[in-house]
C-alpha atoms as a PDB file:
ATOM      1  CA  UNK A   1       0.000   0.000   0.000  1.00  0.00           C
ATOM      2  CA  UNK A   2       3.013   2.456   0.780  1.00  0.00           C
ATOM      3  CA  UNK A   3       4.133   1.528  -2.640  1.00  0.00           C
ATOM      4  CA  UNK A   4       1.112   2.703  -3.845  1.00  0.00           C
ATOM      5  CA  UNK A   5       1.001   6.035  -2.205  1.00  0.00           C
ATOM      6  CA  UNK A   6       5.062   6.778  -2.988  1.00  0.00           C
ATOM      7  CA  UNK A   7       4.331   6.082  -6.983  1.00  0.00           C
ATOM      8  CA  UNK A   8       1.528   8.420  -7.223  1.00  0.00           C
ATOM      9  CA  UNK A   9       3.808  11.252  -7.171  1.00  0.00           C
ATOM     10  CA  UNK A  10       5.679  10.017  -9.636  1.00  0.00           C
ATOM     11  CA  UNK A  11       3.141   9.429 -12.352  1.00  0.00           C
ATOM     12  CA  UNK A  12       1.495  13.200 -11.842  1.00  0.00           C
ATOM     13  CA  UNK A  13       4.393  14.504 -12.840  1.00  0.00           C
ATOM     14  CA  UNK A  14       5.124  12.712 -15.522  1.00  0.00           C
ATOM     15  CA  UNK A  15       1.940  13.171 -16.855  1.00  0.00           C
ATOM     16  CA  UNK A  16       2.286  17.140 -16.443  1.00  0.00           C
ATOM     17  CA  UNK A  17       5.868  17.224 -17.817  1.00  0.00           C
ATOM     18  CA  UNK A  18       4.598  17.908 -21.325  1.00  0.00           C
ATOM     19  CA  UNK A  19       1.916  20.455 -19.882  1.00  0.00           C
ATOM     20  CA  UNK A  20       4.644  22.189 -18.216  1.00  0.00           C
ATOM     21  CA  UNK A  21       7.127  22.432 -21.251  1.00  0.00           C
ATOM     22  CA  UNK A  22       4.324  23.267 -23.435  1.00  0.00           C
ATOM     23  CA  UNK A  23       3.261  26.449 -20.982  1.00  0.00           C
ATOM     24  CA  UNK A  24       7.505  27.533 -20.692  1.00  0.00           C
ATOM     25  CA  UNK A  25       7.415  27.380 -24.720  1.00  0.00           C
ATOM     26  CA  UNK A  26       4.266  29.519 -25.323  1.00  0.00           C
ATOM     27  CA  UNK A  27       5.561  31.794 -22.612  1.00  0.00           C
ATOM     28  CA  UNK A  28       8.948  32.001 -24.535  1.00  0.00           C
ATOM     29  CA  UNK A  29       7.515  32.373 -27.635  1.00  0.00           C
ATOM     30  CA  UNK A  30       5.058  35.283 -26.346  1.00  0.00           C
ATOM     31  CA  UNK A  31       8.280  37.062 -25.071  1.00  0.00           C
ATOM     32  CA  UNK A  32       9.968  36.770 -28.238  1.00  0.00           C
ATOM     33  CA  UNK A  33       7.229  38.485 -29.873  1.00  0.00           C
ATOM     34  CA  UNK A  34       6.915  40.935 -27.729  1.00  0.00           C
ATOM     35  CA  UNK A  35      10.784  41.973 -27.797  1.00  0.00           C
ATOM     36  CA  UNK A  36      11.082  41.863 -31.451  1.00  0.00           C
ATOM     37  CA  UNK A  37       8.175  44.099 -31.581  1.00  0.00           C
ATOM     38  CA  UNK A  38       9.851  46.582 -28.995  1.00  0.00           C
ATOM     39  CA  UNK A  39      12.689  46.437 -31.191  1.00  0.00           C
ATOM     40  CA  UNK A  40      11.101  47.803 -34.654  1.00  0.00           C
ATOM     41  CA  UNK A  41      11.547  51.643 -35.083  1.00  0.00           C
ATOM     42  CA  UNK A  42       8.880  53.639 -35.805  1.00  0.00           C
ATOM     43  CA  UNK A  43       8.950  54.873 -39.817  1.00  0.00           C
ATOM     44  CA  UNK A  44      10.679  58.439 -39.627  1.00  0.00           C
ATOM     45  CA  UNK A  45       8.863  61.100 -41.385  1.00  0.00           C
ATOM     46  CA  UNK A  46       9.577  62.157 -44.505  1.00  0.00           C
ATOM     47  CA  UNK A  47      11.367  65.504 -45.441  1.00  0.00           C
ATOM     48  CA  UNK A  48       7.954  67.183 -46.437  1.00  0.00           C
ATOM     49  CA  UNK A  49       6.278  66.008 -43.568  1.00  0.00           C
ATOM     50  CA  UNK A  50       8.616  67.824 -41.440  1.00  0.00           C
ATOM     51  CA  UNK A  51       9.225  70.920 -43.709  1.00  0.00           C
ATOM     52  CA  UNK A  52       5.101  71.550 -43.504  1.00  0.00           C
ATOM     53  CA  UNK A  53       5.387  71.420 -39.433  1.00  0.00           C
ATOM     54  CA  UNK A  54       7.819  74.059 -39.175  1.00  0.00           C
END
């Protein structure tokens, strides 16, 4: 019976493990996205534009 109890452990988390790394990718790959859109610089305006503004 204490076999029982001691294995039970065992088999929840292997049956999470691919829960687990599926959650740490999607949260990796959210992160990614958000950095590389961060990253982008905003079009600059062109000569005209900026000659009317002044």
């Amino acid at each position: 019976m204490q076999q029982d109890i001691s294995q039970d452990p065992y088999s929840t988390a292997r049956q999470l493990r691919p829960v687990v790394i599926t959650v740490i990718a999607a949260k990796l790959a959210v992160f990614a996205l958000l950095m590389a859109t961060v990253n982008f610089q905003a079009p600059l305006p062109a000569a005209v534009e900026v000659a009317e503004m002044r």
